[in-house]
C-alpha atoms as a PDB file:
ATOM      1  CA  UNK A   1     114.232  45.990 105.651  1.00  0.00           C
ATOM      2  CA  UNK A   2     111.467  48.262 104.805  1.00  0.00           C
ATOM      3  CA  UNK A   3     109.515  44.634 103.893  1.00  0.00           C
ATOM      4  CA  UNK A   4     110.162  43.430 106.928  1.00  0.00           C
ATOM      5  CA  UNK A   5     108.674  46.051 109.170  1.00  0.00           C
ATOM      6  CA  UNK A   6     105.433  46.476 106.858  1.00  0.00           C
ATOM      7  CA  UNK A   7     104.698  42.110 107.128  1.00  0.00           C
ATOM      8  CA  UNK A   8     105.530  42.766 111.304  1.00  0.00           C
ATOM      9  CA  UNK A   9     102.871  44.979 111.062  1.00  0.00           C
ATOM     10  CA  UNK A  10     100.900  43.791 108.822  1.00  0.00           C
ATOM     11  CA  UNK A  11     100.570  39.997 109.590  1.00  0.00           C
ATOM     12  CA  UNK A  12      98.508  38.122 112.198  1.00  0.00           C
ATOM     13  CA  UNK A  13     101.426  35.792 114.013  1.00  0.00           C
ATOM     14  CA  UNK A  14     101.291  32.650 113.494  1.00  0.00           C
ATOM     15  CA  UNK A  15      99.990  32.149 109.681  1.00  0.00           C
ATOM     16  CA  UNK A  16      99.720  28.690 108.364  1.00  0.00           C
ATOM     17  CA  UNK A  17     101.966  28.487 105.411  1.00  0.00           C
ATOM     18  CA  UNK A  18     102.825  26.086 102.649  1.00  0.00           C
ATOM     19  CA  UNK A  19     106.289  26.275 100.082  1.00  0.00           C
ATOM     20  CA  UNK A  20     105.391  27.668  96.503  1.00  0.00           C
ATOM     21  CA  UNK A  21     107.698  24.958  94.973  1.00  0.00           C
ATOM     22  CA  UNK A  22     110.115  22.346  96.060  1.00  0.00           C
ATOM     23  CA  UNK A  23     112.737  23.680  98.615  1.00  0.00           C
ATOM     24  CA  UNK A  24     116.170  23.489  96.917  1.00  0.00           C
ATOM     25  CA  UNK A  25     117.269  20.612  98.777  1.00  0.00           C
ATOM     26  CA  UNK A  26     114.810  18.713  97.323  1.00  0.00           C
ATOM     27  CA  UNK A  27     115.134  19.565  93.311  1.00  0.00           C
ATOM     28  CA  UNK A  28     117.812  16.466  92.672  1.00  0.00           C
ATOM     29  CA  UNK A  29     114.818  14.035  94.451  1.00  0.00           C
ATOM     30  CA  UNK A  30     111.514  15.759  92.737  1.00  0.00           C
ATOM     31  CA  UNK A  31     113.245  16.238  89.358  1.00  0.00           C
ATOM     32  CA  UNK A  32     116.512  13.960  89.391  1.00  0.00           C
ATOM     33  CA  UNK A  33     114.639  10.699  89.634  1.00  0.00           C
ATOM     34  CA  UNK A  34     116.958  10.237  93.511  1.00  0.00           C
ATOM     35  CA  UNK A  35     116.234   7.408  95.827  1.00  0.00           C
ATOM     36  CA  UNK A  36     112.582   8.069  96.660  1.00  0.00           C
ATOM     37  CA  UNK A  37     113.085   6.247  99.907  1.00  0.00           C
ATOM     38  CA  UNK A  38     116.541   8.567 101.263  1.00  0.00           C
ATOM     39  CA  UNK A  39     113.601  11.265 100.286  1.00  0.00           C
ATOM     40  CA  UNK A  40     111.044  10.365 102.092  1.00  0.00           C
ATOM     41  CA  UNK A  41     113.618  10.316 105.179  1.00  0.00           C
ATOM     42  CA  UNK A  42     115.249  13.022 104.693  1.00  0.00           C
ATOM     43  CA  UNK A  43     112.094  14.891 104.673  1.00  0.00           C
ATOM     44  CA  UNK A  44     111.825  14.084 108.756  1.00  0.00           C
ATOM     45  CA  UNK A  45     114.254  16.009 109.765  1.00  0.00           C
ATOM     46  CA  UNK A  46     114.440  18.890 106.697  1.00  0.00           C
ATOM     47  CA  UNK A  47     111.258  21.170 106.023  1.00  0.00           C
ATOM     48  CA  UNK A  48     109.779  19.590 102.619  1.00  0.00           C
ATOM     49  CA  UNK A  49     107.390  22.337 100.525  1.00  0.00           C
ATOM     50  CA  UNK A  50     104.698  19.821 100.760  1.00  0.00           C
ATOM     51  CA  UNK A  51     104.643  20.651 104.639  1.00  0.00           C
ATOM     52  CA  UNK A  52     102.479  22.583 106.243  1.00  0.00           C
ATOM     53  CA  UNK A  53     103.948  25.080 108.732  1.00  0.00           C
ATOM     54  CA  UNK A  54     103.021  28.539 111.159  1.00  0.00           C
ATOM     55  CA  UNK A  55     105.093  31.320 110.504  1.00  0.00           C
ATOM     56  CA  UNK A  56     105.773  32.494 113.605  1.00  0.00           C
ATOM     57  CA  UNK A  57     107.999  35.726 112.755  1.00  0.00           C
ATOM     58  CA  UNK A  58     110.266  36.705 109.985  1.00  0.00           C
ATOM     59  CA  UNK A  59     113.702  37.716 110.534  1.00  0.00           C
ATOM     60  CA  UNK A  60     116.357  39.918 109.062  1.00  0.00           C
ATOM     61  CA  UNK A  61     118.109  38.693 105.688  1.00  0.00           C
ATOM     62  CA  UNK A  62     121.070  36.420 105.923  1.00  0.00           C
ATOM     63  CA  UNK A  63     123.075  35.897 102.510  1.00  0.00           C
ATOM     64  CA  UNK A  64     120.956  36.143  99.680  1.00  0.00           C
ATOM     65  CA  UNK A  65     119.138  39.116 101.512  1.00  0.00           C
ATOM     66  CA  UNK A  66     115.761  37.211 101.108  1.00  0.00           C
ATOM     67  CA  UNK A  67     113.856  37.819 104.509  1.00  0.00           C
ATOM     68  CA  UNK A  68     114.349  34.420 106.282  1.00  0.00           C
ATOM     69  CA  UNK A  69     111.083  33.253 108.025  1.00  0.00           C
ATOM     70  CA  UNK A  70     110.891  30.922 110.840  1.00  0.00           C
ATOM     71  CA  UNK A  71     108.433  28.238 110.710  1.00  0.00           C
ATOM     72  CA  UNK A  72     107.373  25.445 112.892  1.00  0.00           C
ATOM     73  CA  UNK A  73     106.156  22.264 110.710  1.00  0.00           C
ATOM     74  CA  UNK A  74     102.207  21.736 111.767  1.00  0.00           C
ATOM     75  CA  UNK A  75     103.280  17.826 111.728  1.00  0.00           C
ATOM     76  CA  UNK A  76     105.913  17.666 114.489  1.00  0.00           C
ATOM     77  CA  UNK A  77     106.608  21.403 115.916  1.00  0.00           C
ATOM     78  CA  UNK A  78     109.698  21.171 114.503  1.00  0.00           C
ATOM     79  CA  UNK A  79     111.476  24.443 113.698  1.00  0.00           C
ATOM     80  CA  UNK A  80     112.709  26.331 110.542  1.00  0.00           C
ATOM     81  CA  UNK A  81     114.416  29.297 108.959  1.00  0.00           C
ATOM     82  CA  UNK A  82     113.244  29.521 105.546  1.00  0.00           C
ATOM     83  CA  UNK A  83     113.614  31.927 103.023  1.00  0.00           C
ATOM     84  CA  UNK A  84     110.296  34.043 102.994  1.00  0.00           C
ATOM     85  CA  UNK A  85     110.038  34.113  99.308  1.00  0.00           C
ATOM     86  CA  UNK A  86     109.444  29.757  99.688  1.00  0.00           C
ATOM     87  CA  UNK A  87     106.341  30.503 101.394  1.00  0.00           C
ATOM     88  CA  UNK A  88     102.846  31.214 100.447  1.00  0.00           C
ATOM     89  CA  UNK A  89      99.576  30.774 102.597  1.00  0.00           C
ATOM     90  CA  UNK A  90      97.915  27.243 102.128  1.00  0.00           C
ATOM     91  CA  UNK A  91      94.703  28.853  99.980  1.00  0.00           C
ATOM     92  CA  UNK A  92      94.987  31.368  97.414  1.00  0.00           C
ATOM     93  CA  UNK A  93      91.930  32.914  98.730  1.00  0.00           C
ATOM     94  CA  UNK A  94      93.258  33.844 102.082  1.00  0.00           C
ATOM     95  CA  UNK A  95      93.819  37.502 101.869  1.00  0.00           C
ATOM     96  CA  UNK A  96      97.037  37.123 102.983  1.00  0.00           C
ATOM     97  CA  UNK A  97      98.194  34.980  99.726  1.00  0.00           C
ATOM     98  CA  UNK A  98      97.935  38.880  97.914  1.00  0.00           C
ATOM     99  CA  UNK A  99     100.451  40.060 100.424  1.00  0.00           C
ATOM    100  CA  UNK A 100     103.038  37.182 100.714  1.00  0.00           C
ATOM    101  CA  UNK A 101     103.033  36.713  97.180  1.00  0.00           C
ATOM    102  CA  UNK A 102     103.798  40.191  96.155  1.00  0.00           C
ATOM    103  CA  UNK A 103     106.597  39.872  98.870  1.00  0.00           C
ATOM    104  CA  UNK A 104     108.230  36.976  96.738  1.00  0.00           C
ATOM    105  CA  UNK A 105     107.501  38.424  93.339  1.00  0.00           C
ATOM    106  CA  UNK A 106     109.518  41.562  94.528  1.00  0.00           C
ATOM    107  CA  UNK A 107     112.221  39.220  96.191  1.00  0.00           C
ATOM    108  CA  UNK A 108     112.945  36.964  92.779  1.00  0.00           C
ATOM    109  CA  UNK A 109     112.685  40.309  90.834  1.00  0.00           C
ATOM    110  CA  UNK A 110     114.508  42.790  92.556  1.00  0.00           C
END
């Protein structure tokens, strides 16, 4: 919780945002050679990591007790609750990157 209230405070609302690697849904298609077409719909209606999306706030942890951000996908304005530790800013030299990163290096390490 103490993460949470230092990125509320911290952050400028909305950030644009990209996944660091493919969303777990997605492993058996990106690395299990799946049907590349079921992918590519499936991918409509579930947030890919090669989206790009504003995080618009960050809420308290569910299960896993990673912060779970809420995104809406640039593309379609769809929204999503995503784990935090997913996200990164779209360049590494937005000075945000430093911040969001450390978040998820904590998160996996912890």
């Amino acid at each position: 919780m103490r993460w949470r209230t230092y990125l509320l405070n911290c952050l400028p609302f909305p950030i644009r945002v990209t996944g660091i690697e493919d969303f777990p849904w997605e492993e058996p298609y990106v690395f299990g050679g799946w049907d590349k077409r079921e992918y590519a719909r499936l991918k409509k209606t579930n947030p890919s990591y090669t989206d790009t999306f504003e995080l618009l706030d960050i809420e308290e942890p569910e299960e896993d007790d990673d912060l779970v951000a809420r995104v809406r996908r640039v593309d379609d304005c769809k929204i999503f609750h995503i784990g935090l530790s997913w996200l990164r800013t779209e360049s590494e030299d937005d000075p945000l990157y430093t911040t969001l990163s450390d978040y998820a290096t904590w998160h996996v390490n912890y």
